[in-house]
Protein backbone atom coordinates (compact mmCIF):
# COMPACT_ATOMS: atom_id res chain seq x y z
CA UNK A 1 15.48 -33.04 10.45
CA UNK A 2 16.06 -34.92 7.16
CA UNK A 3 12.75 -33.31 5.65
CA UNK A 4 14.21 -29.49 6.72
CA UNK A 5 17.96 -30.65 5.32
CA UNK A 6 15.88 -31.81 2.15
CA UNK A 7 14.01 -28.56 1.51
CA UNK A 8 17.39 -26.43 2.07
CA UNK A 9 19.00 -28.59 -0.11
CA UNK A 10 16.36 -28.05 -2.73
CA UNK A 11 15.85 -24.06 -2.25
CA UNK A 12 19.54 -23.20 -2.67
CA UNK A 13 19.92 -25.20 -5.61
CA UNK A 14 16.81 -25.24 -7.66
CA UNK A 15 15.11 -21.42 -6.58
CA UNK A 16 16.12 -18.10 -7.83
CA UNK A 17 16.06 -15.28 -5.41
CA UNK A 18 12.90 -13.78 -7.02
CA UNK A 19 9.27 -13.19 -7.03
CA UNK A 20 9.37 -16.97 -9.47
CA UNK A 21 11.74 -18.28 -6.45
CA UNK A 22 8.65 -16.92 -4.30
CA UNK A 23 6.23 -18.75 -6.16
CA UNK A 24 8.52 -21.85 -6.04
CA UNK A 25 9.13 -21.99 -2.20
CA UNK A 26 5.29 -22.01 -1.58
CA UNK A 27 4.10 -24.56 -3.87
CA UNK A 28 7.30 -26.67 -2.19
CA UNK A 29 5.87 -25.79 1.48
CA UNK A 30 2.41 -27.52 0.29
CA UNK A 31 3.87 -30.23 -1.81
CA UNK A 32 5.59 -31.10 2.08
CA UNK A 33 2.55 -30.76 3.93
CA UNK A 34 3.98 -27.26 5.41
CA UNK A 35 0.76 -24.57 6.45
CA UNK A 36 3.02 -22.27 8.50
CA UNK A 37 4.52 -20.88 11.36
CA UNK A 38 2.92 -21.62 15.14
CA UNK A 39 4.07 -18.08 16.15
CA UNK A 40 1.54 -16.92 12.92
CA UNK A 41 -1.37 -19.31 13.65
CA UNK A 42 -1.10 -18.14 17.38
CA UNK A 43 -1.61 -14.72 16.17
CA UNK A 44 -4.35 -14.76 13.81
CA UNK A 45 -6.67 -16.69 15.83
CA UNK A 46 -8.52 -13.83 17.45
CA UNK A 47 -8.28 -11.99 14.08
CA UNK A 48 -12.09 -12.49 13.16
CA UNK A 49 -13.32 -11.58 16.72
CA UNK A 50 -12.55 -6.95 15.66
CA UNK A 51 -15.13 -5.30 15.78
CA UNK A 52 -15.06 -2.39 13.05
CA UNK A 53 -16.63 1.26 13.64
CA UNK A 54 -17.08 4.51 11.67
CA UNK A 55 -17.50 7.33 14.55
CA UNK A 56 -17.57 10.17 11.47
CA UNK A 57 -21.00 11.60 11.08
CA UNK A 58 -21.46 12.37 7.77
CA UNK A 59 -23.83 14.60 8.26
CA UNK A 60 -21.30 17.13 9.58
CA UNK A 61 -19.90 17.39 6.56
CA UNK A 62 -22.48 18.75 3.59
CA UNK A 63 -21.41 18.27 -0.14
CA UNK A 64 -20.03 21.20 -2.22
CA UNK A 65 -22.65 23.06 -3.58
CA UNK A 66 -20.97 22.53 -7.42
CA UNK A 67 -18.29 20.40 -8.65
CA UNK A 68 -14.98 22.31 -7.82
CA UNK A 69 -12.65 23.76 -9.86
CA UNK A 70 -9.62 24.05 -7.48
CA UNK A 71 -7.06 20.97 -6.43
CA UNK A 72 -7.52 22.89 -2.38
CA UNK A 73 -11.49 22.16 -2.19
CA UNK A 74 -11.83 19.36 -2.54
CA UNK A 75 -14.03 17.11 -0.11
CA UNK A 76 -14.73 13.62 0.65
CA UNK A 77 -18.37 13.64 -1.23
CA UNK A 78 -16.24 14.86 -4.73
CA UNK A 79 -14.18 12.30 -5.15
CA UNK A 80 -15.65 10.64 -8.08
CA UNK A 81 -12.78 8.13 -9.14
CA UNK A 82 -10.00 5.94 -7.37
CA UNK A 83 -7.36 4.46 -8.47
CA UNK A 84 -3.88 2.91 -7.40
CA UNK A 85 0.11 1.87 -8.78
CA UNK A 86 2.77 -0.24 -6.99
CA UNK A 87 3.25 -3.68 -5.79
CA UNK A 88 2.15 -6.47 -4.16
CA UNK A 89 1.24 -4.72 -0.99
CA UNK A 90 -1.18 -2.78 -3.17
CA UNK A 91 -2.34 -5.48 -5.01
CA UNK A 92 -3.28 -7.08 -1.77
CA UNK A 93 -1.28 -10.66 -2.23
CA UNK A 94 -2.64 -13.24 0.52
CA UNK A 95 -4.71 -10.52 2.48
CA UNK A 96 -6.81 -13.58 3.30
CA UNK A 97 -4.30 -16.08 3.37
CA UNK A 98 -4.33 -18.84 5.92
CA UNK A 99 -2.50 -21.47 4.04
CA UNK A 100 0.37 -20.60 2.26
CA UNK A 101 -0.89 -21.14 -1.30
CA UNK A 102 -3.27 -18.70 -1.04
CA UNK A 103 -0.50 -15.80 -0.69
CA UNK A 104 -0.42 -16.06 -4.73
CA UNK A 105 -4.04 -14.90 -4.49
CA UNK A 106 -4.51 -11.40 -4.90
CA UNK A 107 -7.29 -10.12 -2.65
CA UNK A 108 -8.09 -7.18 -4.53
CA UNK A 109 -11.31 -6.03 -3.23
CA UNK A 110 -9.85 -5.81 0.60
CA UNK A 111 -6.63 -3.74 -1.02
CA UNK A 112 -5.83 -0.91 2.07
CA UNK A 113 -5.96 2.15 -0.95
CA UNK A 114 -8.48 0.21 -3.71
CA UNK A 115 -10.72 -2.46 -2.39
CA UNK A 116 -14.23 -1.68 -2.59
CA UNK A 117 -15.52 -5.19 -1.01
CA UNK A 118 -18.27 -5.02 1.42
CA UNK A 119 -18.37 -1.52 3.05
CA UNK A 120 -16.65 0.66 5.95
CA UNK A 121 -18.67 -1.50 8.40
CA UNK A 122 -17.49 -4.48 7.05
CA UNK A 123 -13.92 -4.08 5.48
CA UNK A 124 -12.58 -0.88 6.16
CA UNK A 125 -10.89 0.68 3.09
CA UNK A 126 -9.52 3.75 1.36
CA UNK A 127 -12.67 3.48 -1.26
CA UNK A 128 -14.98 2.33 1.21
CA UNK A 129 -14.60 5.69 3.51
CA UNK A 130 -14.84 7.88 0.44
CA UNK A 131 -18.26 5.53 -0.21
CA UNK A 132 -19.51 6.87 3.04
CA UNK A 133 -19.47 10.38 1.66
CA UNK A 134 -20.29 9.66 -2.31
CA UNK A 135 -22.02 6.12 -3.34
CA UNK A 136 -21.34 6.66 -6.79
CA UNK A 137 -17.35 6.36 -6.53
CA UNK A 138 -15.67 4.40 -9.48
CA UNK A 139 -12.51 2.69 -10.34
CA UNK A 140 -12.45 0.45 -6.84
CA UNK A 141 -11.28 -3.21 -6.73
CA UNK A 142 -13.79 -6.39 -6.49
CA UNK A 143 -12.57 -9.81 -5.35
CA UNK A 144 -9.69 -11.56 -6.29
CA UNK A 145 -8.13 -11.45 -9.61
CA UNK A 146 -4.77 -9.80 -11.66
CA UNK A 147 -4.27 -6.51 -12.42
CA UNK A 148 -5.93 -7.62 -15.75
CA UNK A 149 -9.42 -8.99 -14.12
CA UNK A 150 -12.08 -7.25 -14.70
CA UNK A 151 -12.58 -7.01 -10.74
CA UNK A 152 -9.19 -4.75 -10.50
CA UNK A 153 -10.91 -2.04 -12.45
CA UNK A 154 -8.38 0.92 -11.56
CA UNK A 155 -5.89 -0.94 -9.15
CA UNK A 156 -2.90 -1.49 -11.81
CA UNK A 157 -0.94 -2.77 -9.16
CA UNK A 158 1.73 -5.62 -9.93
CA UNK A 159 3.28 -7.77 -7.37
CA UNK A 160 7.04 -7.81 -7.27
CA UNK A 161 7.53 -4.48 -9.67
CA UNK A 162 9.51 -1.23 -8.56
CA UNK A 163 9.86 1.86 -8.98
CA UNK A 164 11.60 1.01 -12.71
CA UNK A 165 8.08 -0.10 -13.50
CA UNK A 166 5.78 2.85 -12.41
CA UNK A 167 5.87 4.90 -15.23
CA UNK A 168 4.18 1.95 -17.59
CA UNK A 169 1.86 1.45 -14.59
CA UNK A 170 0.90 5.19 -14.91
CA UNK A 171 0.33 4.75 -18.19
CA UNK A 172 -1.76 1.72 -18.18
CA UNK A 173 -4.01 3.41 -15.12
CA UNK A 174 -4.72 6.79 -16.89
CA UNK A 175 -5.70 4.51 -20.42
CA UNK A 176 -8.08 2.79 -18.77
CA UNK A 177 -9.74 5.55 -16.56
CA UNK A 178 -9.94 6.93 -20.44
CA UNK A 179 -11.76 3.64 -21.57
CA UNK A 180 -14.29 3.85 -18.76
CA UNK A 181 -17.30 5.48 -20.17
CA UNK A 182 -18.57 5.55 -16.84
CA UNK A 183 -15.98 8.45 -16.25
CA UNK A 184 -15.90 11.88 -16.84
CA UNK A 185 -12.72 12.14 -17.68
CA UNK A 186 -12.10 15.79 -17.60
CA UNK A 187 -14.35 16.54 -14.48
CA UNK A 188 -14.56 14.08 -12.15
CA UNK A 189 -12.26 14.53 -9.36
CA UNK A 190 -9.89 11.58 -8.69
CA UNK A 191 -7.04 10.60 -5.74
CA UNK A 192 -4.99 7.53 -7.08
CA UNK A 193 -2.50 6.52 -4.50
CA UNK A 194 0.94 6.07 -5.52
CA UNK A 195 2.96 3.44 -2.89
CA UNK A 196 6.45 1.92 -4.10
CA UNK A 197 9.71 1.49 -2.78
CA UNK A 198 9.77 -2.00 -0.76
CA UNK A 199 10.66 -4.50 -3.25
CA UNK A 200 13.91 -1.86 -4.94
CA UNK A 201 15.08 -2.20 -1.11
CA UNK A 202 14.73 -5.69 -0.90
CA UNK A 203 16.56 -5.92 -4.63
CA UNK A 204 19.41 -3.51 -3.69
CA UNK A 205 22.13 -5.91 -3.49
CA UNK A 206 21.68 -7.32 -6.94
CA UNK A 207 22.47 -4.50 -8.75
CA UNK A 208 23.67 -1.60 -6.17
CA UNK A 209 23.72 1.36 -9.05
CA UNK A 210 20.28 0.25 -10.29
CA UNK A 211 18.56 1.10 -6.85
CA UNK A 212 20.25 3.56 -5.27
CA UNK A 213 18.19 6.73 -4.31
CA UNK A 214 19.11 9.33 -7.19
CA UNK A 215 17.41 6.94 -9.42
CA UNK A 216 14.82 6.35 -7.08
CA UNK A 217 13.83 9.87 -7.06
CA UNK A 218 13.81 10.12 -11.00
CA UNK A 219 11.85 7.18 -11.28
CA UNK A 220 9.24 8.85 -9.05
CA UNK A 221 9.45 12.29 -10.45
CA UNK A 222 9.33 10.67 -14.00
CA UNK A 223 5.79 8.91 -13.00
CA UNK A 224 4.50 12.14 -11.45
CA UNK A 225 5.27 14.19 -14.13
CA UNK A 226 3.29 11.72 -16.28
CA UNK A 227 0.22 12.04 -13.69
CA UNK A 228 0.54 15.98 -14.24
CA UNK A 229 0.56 16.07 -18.08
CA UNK A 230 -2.32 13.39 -18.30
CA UNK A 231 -4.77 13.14 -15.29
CA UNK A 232 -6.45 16.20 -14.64
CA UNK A 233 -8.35 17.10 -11.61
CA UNK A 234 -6.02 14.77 -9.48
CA UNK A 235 -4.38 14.14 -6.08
CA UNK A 236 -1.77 11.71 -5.87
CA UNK A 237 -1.13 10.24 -2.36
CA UNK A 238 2.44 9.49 -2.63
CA UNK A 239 3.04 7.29 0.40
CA UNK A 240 6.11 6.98 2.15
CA UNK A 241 8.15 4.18 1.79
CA UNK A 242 8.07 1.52 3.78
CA UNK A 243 10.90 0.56 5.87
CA UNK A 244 11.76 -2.88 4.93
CA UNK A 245 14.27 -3.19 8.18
CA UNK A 246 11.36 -3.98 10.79
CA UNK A 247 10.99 -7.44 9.23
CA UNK A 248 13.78 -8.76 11.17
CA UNK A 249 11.56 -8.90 14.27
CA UNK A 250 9.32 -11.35 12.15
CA UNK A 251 12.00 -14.15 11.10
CA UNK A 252 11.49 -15.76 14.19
CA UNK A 253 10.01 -18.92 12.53
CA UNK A 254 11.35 -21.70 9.73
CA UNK A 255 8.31 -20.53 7.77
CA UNK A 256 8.85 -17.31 7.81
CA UNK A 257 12.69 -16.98 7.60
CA UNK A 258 12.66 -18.82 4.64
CA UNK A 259 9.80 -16.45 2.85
CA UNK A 260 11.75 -13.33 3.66
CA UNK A 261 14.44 -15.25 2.11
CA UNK A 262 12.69 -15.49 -0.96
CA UNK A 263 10.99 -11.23 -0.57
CA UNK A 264 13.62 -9.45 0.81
CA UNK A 265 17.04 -11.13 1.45
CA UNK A 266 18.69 -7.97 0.57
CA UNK A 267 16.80 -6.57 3.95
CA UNK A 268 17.62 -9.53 5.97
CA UNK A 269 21.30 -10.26 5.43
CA UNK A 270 23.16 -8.82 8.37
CA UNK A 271 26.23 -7.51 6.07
CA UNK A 272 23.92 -5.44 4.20
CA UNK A 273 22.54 -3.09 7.23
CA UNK A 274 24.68 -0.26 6.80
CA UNK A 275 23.71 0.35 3.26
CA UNK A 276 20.16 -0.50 3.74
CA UNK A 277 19.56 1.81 6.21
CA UNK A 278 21.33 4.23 4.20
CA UNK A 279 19.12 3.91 1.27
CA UNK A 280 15.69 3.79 3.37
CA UNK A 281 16.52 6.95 4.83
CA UNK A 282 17.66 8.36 0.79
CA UNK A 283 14.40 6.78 -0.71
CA UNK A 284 12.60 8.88 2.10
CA UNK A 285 14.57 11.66 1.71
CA UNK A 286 14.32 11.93 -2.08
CA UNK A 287 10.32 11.87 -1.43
CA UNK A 288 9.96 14.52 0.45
CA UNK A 289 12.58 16.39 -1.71
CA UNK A 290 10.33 15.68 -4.88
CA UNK A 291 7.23 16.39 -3.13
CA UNK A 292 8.19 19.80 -1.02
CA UNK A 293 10.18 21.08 -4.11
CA UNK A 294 6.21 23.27 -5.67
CA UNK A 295 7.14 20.76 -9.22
CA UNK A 296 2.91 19.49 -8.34
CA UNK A 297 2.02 22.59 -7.00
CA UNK A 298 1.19 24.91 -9.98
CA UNK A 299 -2.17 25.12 -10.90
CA UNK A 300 -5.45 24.44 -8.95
CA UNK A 301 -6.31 21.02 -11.65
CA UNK A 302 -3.58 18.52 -10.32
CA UNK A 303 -1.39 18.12 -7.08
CA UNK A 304 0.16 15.56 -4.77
CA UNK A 305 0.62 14.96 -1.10
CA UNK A 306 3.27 13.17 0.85
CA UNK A 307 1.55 10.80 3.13
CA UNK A 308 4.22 9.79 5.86
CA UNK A 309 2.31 7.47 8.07
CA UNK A 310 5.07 4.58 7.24
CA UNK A 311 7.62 6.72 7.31
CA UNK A 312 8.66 5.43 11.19
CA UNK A 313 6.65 2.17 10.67
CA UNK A 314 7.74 -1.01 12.55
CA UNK A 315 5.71 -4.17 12.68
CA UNK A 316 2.84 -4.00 15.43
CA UNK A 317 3.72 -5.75 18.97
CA UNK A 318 1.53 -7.28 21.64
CA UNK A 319 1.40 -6.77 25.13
CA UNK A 320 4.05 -8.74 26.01
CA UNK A 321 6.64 -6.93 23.56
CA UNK A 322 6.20 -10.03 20.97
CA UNK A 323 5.80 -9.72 17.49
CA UNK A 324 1.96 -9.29 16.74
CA UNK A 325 1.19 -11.67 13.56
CA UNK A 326 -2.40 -10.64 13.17
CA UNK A 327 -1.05 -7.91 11.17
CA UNK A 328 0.53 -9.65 8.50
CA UNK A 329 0.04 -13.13 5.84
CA UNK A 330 1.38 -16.37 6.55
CA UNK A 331 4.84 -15.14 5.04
CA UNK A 332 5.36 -12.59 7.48
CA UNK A 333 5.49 -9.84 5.18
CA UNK A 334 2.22 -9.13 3.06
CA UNK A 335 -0.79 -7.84 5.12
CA UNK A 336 -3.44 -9.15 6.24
CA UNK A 337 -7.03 -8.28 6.64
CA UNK A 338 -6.25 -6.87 9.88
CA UNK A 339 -3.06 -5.31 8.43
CA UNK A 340 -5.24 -3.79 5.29
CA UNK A 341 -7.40 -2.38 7.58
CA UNK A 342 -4.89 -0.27 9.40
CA UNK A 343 -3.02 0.87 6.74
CA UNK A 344 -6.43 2.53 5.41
CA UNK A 345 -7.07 4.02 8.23
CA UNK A 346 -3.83 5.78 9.05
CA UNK A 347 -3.80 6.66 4.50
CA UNK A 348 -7.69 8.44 5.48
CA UNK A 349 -5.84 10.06 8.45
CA UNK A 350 -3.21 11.42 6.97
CA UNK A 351 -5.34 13.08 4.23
CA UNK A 352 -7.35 14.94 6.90
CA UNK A 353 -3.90 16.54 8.92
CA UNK A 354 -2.43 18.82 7.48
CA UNK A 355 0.85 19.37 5.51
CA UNK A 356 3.66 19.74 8.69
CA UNK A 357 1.24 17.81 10.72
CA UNK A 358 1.10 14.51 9.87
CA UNK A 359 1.29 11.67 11.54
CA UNK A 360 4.57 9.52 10.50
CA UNK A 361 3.61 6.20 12.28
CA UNK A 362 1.22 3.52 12.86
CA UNK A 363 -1.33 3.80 15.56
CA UNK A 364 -2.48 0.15 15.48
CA UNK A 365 -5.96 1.19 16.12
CA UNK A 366 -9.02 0.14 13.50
CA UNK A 367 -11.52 3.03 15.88
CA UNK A 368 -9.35 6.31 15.84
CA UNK A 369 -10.59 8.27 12.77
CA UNK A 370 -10.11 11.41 11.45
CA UNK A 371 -13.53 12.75 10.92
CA UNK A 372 -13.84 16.30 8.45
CA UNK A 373 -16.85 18.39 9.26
CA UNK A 374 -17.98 21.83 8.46
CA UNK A 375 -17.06 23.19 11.58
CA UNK A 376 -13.57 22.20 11.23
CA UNK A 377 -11.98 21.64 8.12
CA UNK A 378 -13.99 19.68 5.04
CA UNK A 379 -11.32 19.96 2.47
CA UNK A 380 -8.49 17.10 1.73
CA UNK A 381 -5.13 18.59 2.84
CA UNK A 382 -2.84 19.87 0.16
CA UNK A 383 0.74 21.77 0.52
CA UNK A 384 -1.26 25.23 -0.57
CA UNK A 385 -4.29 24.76 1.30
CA UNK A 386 -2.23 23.80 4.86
């Protein structure tokens, strides 16, 4: 008891409610012998016993007979270049985490929309799908490392920015895709994937004008409008945001209570539920706005897609109706391997449905894929060709 009094003593005095304050509370946990919550250990003990398929034959699915020249033909085997903006989430923070220092790690190369570690087989991922399909895919993360390691290549990820900091990210992703020599700038085909929104939610009650969803929306259609006047031959997968509320249901422990504390008070703090589930429904509905409105939709060289698959998103449960931690990092609110996995999955799903038909929620499955063939349809889904 006197330890616990000591370290809430000590957090409300010392930390500031920040991504620092973040950085603070775990390097406290350690300094106090602290690894993390039993509920979380519980969980992730069966984590390394998945077993990880690829049911698509890629044979089903030839190549385009030339490079093409249209946004709407696009298959698997063309994409030629990744790449990735947003936060933490993106940038993979403590993927691999079993202590708590290791959430400042970020675990690049098993990043849900970037990591290129292993292959599908091995660590299922965004890049390593497309790698089924084209082995000569560029701009995927290695490893651990910043958004300034060499390993990050095209993931210019940053943990704790918003959607105030996207349009510098944009900037920074298309210069170096430039730089790469490796690149055909003009020609190759690329689909960087565009996922924001958590951390302005879990700010909102700082500054209340700052995040609210008009700006939001600007902030978004500012970035995209940068993608459109300086990345041709694109498709942005502009993911849904995800709905910050469904960490409630994983503040069970000391741990993790104080964590969300540090990530997301704004989305914990029962006064603030009327006006947070105002603005994740606004953020949402700002998205689709932005997306459905034809602004990406006017020549065959560029476009982007709404992917919704968070859109309805809650954290996974076992059998028993309890939280599943296997999902998630020791703080109860970055992803795990497990968590990584999924969230590729249902992103590579969602490309293959079409516009209308998407699916808005997670199937907590690593087996169910979406497989294009000839047979059916080869093409990535776009709002024309749908």
């Amino acid at each position: 008891m006197k330890l616990y009094v000591a370290f809430l003593l000590f957090t409300t005095t010392v930390f500031a409610q920040d991504w620092e304050g973040y950085r603070n509370a775990i390097h406290h946990f350690e300094r106090l012998g602290i690894r993390s919550d039993p509920e979380f250990q519980i969980s992730r003990s069966a984590e390394d016993a998945r077993v990880l398929t690829f049911p698509c034959d890629v044979r089903a699915l030839s190549p385009s007979p030339s490079n093409p020249t249209s946004v709407h033909k696009v298959r698997p085997s063309d994409v030629r270049v990744v790449g990735a903006i947003g936060d933490s989430l993106t940038a993979a923070n403590g993927a691999k985490a079993v202590l708590l220092t290791s959430l400042l790690t970020e675990y690049r190369g098993v990043s849900w929309s970037m990591g290129g570690d292993g292959d599908a087989m091995t660590q299922t991922t965004l890049p390593n799908l497309f790698r089924k399909y084209n082995s000569n895919l560029r701009g995927f993360s290695l490893g651990t490392g910043s958004y300034t390691s060499t390993g990050a290549n095209f993931n210019v990820a940053q943990p704790g920015h918003t959607s105030h900091e996207m349009y510098a990210q944009a900037q920074l992703l298309v210069s170096k895709i430039k730089a790469d020599k490796n690149v055909n700038f003009a020609e190759d085909w690329k689909v960087i994937t565009f996922f924001i929104g958590g951390n302005d939610l879990c700010k909102f009650c700082k500054d209340e004008a700052k995040y609210q969803p008009e700006r939001f929306g600007l902030n978004l259609r500012d970035t995209l409008d940068y993608f459109q006047a300086n990345l041709p031959r694109t498709i942005v997968n502009m993911v849904e945001t995800l709905d910050v509320r469904g960490i409630e249901s994983l503040n069970t422990g000391y741990v993790c209570n104080t964590m969300h504390g540090y990530l997301c008070d704004c989305g914990i703090t029962i006064a603030n539920a009327d006006k947070l589930n105002a603005l994740v429904d606004g953020y949402q509905l700002k998205t689709r706005e932005l997306i459905s409105s034809g602004r990406y939709d006017t020549n065959d060289q560029f476009t982007v897609v709404l992917q919704p698959f968070m859109e309805q998103m809650s954290p996974p449960t076992l059998a028993s109706g309890a939280a599943d931690y296997s999902y998630f990092a020791p703080d109860c609110f970055h992803f795990s391997v497990k968590g990584h996995e999924t969230a590729a999955l249902e992103l590579w799903n969602n490309m293959f449905q079409p516009v209308g038909q998407k699916s808005t929620k997670w199937e907590q499955s690593v087996s169910k894929v979406n497989c294009p063939t000839d047979a059916g349809f080869p093409y990535i889904y776009t709002n024309k060709n749908s």
